[in-house]
C-alpha atoms as a PDB file:
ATOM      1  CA  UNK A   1      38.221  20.505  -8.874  1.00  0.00           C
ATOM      2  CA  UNK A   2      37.114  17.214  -7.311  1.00  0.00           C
ATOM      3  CA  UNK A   3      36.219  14.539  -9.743  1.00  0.00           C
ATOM      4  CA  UNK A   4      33.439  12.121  -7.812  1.00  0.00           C
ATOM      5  CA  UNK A   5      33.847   8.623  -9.055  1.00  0.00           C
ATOM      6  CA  UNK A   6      37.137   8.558 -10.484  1.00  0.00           C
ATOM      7  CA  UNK A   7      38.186   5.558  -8.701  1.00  0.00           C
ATOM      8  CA  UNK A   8      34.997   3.923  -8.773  1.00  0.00           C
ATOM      9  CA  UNK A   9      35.029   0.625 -11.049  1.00  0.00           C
ATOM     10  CA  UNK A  10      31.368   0.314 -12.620  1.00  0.00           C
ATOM     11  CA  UNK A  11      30.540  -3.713 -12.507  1.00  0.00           C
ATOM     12  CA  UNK A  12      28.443  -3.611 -15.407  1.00  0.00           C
ATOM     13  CA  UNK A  13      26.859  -1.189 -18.463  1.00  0.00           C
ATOM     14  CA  UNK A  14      24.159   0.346 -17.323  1.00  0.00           C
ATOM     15  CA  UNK A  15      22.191  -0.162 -20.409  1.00  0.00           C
ATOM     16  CA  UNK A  16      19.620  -2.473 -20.280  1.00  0.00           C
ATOM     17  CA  UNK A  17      20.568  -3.879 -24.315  1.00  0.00           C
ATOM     18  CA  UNK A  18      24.410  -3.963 -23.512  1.00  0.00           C
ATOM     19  CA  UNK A  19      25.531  -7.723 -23.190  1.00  0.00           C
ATOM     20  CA  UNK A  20      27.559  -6.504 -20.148  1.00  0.00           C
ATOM     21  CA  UNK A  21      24.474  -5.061 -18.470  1.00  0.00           C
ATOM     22  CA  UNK A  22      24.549  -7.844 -15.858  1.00  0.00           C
ATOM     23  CA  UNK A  23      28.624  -7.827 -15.657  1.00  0.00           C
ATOM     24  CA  UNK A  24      31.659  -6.936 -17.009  1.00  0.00           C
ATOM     25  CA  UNK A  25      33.686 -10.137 -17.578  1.00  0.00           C
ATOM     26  CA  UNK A  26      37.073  -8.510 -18.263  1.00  0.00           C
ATOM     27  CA  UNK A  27      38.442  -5.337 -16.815  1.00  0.00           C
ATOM     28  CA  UNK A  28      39.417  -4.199 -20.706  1.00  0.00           C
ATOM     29  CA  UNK A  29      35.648  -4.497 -21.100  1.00  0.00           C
ATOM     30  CA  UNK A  30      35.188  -0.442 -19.486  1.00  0.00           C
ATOM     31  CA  UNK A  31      37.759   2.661 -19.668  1.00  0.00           C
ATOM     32  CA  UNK A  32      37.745   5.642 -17.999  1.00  0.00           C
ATOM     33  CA  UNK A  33      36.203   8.594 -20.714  1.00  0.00           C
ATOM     34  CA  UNK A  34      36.735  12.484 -19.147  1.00  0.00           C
ATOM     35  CA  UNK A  35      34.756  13.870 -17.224  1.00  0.00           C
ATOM     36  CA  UNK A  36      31.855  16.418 -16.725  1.00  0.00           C
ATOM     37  CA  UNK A  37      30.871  19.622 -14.280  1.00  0.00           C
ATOM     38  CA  UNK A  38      27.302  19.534 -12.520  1.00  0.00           C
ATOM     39  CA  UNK A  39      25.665  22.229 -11.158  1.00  0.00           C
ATOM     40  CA  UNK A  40      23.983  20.328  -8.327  1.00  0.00           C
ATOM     41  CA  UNK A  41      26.971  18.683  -6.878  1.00  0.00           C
ATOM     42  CA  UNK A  42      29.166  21.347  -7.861  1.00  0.00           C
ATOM     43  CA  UNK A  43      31.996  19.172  -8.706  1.00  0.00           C
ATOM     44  CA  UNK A  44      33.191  17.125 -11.630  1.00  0.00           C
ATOM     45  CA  UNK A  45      31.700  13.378 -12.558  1.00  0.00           C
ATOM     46  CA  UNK A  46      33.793  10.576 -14.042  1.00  0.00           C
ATOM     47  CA  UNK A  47      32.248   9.463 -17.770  1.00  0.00           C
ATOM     48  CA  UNK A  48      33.342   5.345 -18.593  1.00  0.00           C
ATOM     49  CA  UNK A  49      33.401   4.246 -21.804  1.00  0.00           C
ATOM     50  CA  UNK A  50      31.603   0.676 -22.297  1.00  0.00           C
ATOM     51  CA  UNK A  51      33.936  -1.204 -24.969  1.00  0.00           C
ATOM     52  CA  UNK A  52      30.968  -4.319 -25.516  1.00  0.00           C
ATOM     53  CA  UNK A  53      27.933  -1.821 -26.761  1.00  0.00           C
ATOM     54  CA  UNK A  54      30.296   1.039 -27.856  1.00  0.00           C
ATOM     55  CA  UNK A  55      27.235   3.528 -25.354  1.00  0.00           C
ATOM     56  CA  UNK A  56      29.097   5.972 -22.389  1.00  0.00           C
ATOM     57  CA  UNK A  57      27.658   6.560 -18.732  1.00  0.00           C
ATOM     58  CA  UNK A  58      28.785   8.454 -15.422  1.00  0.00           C
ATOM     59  CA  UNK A  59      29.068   7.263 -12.093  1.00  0.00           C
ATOM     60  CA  UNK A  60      25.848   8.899 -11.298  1.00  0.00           C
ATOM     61  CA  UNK A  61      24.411   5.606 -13.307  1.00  0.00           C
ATOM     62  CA  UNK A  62      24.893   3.968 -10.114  1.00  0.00           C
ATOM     63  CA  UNK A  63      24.039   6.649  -7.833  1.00  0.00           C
ATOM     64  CA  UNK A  64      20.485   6.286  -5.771  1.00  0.00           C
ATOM     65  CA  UNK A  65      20.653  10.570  -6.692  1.00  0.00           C
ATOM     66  CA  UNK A  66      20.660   9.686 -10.914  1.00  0.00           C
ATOM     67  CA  UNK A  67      18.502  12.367 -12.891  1.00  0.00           C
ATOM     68  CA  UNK A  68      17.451  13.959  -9.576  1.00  0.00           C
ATOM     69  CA  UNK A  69      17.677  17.764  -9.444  1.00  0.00           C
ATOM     70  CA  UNK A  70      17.276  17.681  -5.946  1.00  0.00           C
ATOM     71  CA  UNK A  71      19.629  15.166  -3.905  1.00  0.00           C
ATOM     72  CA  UNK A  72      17.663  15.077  -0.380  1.00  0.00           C
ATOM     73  CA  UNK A  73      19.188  12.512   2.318  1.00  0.00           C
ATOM     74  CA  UNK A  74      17.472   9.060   1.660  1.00  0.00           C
ATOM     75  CA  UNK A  75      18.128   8.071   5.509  1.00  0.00           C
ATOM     76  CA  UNK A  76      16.645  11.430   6.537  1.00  0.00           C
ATOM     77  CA  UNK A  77      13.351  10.719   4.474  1.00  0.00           C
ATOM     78  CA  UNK A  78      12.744   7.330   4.720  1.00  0.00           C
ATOM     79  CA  UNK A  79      12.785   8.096   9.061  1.00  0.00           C
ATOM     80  CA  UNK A  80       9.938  10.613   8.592  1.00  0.00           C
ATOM     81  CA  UNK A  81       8.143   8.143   5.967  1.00  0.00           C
ATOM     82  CA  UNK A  82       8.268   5.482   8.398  1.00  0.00           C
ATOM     83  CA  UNK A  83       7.576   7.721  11.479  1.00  0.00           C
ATOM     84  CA  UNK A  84       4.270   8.328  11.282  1.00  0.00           C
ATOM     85  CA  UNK A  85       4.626  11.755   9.005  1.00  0.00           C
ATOM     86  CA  UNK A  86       2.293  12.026   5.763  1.00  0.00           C
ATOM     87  CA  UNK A  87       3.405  13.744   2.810  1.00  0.00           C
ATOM     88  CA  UNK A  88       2.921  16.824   3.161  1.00  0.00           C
ATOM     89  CA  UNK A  89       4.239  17.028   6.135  1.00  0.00           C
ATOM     90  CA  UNK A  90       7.624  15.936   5.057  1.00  0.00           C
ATOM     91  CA  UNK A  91       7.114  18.467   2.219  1.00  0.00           C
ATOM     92  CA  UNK A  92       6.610  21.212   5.155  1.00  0.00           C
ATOM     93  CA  UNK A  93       9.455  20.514   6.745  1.00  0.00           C
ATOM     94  CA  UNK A  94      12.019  20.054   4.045  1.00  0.00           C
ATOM     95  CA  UNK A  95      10.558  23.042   2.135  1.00  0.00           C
ATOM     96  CA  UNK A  96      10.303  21.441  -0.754  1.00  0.00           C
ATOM     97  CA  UNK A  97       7.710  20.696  -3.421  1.00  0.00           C
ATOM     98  CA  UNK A  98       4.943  17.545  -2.692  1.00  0.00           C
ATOM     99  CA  UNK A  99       5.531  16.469  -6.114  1.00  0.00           C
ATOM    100  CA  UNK A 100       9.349  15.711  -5.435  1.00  0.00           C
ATOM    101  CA  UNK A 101       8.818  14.200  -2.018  1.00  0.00           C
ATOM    102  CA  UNK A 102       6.301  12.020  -3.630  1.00  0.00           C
ATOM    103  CA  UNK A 103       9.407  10.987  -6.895  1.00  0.00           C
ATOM    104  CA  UNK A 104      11.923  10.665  -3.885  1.00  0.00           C
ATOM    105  CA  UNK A 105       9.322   8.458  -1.668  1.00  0.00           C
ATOM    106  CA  UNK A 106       8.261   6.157  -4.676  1.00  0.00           C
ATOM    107  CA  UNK A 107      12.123   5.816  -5.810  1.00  0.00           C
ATOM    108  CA  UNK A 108      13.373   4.593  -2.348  1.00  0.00           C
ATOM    109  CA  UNK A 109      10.527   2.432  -2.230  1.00  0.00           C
ATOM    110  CA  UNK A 110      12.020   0.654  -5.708  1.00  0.00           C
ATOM    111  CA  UNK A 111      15.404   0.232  -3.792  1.00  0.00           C
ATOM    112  CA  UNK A 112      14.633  -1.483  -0.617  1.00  0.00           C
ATOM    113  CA  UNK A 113      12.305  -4.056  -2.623  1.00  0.00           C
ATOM    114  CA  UNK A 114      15.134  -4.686  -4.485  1.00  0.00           C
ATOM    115  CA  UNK A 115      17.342  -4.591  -1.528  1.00  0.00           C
ATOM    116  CA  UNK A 116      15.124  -7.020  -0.176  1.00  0.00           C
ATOM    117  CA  UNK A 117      14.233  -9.464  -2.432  1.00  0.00           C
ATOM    118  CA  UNK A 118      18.547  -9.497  -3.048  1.00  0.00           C
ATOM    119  CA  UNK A 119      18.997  -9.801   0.389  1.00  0.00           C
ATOM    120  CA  UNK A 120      16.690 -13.043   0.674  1.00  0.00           C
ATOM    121  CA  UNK A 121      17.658 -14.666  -2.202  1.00  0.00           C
ATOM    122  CA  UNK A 122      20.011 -17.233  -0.818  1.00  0.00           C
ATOM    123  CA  UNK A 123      18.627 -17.371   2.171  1.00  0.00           C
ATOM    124  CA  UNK A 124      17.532 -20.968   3.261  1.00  0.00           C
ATOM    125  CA  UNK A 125      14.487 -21.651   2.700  1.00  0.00           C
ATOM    126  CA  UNK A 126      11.852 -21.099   5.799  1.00  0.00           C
ATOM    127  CA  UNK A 127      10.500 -23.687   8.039  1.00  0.00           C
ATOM    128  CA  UNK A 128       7.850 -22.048   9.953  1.00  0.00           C
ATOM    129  CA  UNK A 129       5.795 -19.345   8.216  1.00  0.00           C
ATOM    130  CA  UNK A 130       2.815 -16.878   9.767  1.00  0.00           C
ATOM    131  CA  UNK A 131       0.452 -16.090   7.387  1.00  0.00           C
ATOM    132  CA  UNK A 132      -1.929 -12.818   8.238  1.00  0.00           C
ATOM    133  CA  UNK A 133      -4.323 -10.117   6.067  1.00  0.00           C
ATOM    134  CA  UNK A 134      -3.363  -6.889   6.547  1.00  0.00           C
ATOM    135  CA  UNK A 135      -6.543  -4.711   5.499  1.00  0.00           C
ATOM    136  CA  UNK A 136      -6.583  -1.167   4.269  1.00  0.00           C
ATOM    137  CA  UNK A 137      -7.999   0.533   1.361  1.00  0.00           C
ATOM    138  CA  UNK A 138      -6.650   2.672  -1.899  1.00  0.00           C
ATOM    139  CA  UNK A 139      -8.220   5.847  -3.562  1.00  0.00           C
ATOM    140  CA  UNK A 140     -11.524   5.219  -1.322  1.00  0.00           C
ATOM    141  CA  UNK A 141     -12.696   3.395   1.016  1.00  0.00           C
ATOM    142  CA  UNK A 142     -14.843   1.478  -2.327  1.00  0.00           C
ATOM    143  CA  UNK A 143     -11.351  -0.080  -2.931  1.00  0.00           C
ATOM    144  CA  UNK A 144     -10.509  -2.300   0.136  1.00  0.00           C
ATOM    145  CA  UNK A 145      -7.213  -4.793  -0.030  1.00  0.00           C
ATOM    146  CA  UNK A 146      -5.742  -7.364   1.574  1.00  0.00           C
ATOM    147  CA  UNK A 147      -1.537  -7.147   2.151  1.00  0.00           C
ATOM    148  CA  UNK A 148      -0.858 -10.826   2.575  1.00  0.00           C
ATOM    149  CA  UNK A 149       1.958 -10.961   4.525  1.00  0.00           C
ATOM    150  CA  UNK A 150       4.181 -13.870   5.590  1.00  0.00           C
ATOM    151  CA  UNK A 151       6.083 -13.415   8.585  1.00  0.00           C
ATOM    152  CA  UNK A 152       9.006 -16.155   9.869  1.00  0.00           C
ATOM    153  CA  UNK A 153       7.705 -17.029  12.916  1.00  0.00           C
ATOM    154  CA  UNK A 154      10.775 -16.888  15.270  1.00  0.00           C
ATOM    155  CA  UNK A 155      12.362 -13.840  13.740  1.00  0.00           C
ATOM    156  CA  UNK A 156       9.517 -11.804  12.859  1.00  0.00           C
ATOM    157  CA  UNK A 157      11.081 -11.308  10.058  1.00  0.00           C
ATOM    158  CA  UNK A 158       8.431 -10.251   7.440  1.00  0.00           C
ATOM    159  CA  UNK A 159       9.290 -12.037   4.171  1.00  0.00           C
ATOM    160  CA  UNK A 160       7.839 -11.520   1.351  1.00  0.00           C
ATOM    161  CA  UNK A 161       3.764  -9.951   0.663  1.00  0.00           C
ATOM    162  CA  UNK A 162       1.387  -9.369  -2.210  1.00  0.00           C
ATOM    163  CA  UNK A 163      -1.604  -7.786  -2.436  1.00  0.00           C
ATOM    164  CA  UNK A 164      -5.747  -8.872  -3.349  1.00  0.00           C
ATOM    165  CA  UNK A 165      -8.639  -6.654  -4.057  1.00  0.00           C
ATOM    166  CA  UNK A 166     -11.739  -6.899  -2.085  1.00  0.00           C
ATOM    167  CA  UNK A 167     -15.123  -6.281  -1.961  1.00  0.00           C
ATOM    168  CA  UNK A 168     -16.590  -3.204   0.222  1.00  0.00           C
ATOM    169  CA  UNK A 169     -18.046  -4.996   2.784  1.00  0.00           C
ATOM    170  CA  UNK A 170     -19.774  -3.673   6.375  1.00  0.00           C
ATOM    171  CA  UNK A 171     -22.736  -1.861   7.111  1.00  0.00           C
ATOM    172  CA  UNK A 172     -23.544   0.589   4.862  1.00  0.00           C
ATOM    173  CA  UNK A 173     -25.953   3.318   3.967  1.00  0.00           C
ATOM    174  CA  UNK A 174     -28.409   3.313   1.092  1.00  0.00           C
ATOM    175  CA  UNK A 175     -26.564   5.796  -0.900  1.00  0.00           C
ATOM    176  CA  UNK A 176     -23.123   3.928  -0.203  1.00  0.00           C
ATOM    177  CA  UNK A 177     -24.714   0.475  -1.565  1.00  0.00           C
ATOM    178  CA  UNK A 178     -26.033   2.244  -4.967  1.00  0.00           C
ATOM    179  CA  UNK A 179     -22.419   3.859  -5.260  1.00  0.00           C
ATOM    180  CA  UNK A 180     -20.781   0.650  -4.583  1.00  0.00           C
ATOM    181  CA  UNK A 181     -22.926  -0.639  -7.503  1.00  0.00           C
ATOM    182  CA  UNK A 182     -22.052   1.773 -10.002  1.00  0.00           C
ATOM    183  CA  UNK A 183     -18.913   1.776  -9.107  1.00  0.00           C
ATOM    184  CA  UNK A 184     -18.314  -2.254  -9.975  1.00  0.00           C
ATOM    185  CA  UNK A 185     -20.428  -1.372 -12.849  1.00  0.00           C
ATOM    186  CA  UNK A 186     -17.980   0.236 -14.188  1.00  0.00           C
ATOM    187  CA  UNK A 187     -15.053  -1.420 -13.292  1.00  0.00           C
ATOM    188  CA  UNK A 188     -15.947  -4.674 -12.476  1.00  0.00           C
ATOM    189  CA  UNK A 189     -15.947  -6.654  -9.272  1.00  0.00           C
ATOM    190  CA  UNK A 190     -12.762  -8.056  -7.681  1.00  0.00           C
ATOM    191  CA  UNK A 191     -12.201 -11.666  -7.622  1.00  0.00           C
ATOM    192  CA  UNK A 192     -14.110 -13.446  -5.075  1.00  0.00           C
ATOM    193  CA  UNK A 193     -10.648 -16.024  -4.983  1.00  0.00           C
ATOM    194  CA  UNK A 194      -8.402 -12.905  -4.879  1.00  0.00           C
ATOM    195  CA  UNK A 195      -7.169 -13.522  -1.289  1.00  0.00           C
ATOM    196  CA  UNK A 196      -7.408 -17.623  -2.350  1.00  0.00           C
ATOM    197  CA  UNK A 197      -5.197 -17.073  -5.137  1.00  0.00           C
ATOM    198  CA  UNK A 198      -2.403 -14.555  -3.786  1.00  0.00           C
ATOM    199  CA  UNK A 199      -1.891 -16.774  -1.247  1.00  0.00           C
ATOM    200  CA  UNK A 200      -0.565 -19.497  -2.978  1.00  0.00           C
ATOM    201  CA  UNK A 201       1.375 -17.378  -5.140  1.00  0.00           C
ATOM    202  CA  UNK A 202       2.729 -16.334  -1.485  1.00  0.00           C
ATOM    203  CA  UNK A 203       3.210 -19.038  -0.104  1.00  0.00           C
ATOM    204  CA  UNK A 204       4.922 -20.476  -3.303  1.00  0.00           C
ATOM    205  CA  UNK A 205       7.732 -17.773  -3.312  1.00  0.00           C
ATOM    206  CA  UNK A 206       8.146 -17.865   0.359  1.00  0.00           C
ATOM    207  CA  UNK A 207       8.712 -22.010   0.672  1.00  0.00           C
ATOM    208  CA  UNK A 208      10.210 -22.365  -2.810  1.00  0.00           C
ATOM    209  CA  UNK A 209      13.138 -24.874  -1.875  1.00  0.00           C
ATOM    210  CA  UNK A 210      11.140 -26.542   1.319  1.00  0.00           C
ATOM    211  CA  UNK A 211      10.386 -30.232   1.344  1.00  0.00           C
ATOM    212  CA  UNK A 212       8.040 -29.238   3.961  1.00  0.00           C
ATOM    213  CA  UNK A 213       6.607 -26.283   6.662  1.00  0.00           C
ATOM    214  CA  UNK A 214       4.936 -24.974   8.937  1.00  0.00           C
ATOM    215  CA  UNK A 215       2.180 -22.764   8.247  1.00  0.00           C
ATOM    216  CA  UNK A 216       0.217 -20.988  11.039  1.00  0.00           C
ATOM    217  CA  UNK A 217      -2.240 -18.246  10.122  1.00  0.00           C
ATOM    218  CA  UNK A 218      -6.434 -17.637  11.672  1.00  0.00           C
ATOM    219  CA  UNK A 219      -9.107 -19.412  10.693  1.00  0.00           C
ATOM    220  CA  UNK A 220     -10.022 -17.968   7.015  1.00  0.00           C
ATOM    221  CA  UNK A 221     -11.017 -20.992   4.723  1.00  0.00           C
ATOM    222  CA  UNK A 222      -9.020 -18.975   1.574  1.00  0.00           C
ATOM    223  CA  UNK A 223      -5.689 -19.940   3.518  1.00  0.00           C
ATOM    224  CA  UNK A 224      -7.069 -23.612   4.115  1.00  0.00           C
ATOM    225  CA  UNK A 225      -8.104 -24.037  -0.138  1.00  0.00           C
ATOM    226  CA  UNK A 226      -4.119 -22.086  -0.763  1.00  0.00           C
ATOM    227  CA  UNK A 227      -2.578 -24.453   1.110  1.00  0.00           C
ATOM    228  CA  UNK A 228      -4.164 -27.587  -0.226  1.00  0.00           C
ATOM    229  CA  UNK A 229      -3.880 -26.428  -3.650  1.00  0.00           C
ATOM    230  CA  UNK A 230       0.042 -26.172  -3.180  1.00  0.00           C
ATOM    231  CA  UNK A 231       2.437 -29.758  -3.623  1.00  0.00           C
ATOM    232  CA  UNK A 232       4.067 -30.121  -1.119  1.00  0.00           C
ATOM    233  CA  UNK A 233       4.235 -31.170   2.685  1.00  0.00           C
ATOM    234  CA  UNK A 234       2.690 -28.807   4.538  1.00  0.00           C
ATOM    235  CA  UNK A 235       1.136 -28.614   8.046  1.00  0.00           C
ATOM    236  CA  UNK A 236      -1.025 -26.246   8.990  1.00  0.00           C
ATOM    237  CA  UNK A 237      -2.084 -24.776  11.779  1.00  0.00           C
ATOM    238  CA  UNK A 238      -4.751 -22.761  13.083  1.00  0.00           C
ATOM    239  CA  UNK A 239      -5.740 -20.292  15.749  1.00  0.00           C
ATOM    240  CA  UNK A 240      -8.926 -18.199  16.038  1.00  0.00           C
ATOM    241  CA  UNK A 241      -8.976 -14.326  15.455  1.00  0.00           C
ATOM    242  CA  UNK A 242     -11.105 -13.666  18.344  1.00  0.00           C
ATOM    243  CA  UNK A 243      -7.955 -14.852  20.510  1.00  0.00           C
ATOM    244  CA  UNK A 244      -5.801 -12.776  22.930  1.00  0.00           C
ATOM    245  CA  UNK A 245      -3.235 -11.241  20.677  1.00  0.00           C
ATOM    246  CA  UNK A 246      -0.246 -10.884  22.439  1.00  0.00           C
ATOM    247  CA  UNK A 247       3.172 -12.682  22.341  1.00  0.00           C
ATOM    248  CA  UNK A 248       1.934 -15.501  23.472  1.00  0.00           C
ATOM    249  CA  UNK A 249      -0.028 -15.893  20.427  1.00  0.00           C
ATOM    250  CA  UNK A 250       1.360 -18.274  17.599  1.00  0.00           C
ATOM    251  CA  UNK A 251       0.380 -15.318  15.211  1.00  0.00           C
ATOM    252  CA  UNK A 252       2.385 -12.494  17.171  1.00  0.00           C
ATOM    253  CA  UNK A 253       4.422 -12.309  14.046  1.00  0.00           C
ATOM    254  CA  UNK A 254       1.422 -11.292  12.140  1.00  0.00           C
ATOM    255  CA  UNK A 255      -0.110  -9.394  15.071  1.00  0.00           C
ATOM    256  CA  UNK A 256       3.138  -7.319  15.698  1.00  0.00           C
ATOM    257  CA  UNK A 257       3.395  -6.175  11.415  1.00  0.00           C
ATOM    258  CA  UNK A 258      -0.326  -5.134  11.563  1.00  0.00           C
ATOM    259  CA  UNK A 259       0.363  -3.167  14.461  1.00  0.00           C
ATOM    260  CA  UNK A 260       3.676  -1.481  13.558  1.00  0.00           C
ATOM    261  CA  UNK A 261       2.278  -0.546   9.574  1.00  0.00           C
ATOM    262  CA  UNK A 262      -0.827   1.175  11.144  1.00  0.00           C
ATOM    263  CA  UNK A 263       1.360   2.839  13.584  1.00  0.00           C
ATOM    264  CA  UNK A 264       4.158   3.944  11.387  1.00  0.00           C
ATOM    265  CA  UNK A 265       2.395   4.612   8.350  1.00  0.00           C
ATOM    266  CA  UNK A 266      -0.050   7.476   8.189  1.00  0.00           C
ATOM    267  CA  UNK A 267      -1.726   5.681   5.180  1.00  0.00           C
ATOM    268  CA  UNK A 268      -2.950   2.785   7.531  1.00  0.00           C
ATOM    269  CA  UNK A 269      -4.756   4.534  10.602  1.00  0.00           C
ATOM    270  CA  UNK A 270      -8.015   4.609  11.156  1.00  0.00           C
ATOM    271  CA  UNK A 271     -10.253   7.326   9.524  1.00  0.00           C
ATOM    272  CA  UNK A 272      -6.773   9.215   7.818  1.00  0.00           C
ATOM    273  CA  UNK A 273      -7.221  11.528   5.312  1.00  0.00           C
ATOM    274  CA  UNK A 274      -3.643  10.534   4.578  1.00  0.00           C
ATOM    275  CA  UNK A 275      -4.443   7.747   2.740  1.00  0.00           C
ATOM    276  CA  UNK A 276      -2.748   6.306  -0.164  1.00  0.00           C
ATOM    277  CA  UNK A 277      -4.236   7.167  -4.023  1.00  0.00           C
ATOM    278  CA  UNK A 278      -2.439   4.532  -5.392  1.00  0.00           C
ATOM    279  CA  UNK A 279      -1.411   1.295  -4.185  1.00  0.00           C
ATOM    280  CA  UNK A 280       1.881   1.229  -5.401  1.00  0.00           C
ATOM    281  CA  UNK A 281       2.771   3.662  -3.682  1.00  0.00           C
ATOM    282  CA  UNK A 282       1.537   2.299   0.138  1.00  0.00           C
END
């Protein structure tokens, strides 16, 4: 029978305690340790030995498939998340159960942040940033948010984001207004400086390294107060949201990721009833 991993060459322990988790200084540090049968590959699975914490592991450690009983194709799924299809309708047409579309969905979300945030991490740092609110909603429509994105302005490259809680805002009925009441009764209002203070956390990942930018973004006075409140050389400038938004806009960048997430994510449209329950997992 086929044994899956048994050249593979695990670069560090897998457990989180192990003084090797981060990596294996010495090749003596591992050995190979038998192997095992599983019944959803249908083949065997190398077992390594960790010589530092004395604990054993497979190569399915460092598999994206690791304690799934259902390996789907993560290229396959991630096309239909990003392609406009909810759900439920990926559950439909893999014939599968919502509940493990949902695991698969929320575990390939993990990977690319950390794909990302590994992929950008010795970048150099950025010299002209777009700054732009993204605005949707989680659970109910009494939960609105702000995605703060920043955008490299040349590339379109979108960088880094956070989130901030708002306030239901917009005309609403009588009924809506004494819900929205109880509602921050019980939990509270958000921050009036949520979008304030998320920025400059933003802003202070994105430039970290910078002695000094380029910041363009629309007229909101929480970017202006962010940007003031931050030390270092920044220059900022400013163009009004009631401009023509097309690529001759300084804020394309921004323009361009607020249209492509409503159009790709079924979460984001207007008046969905696929929207998201949680806001991790938008």
């Amino acid at each position: 029978m086929e044994i899956f991993g048994k050249d593979f060459k695990p670069p560090h322990c897998p457990r989180p305690n192990c003084k090797a988790h981060l990596k294996y200084d010495q090749p003596g540090q591992w050995s190979k340790a038998g192997t095992y049968t599983t019944k959803v590959l249908g083949k065997s699975i190398q077992r390594f030995a960790c010589h530092v914490c004395g604990g054993t592991y497979s190569r399915q450690a460092f598999s994206i498939h690791y304690w799934q009983k259902m390996h789907l194709a993560g290229h396959e799924l991630m096309m239909m998340a990003v392609s406009g299809a909810c759900n439920r309708q990926i559950t439909r047409i893999l014939k599968v159960a919502p509940s493990t579309i949902d695991h698969h969905l929320a575990r390939l979300g993990r990977h690319n942040m950390l794909f990302h945030l590994k992929t950008i991490e010795n970048a150099p740092p950025l010299r002209e940033v777009v700054i732009d609110g993204f605005e949707t909603f989680e659970f109910s429509q009494y939960y609105p948010m702000h995605l703060n994105l920043a955008i490299e302005k040349n590339s379109h490259f979108l960088y880094y984001f956070n989130d901030s809680p708002l306030r239901r805002k917009g005309r609403m009925t009588a009924y809506q207004k004494q819900r929205r009441q109880e509602l921050e009764q019980l939990n509270g209002k958000p921050d009036p400086k949520a979008v304030e203070k998320s920025t400059k956390d933003l802003l202070g990942f994105t430039l970290r390294g910078a002695e000094s930018a380029i910041v363009y973004s629309d007229k909101h006075p929480a970017y202006r107060r962010a940007i003031r409140s931050l030390e270092m050389n920044i220059t900022h400038l400013t163009v009004s949201s009631k401009e023509r938004r097309d690529h001759h806009n300084i804020l394309w960048g921004g323009n361009l990721a607020d249209l492509l997430l409503r159009h790709c994510g079924p979460n984001h449209k207007r008046e969905t009833i696929a929207f998201a329950k949680r806001r991790n997992t938008m």
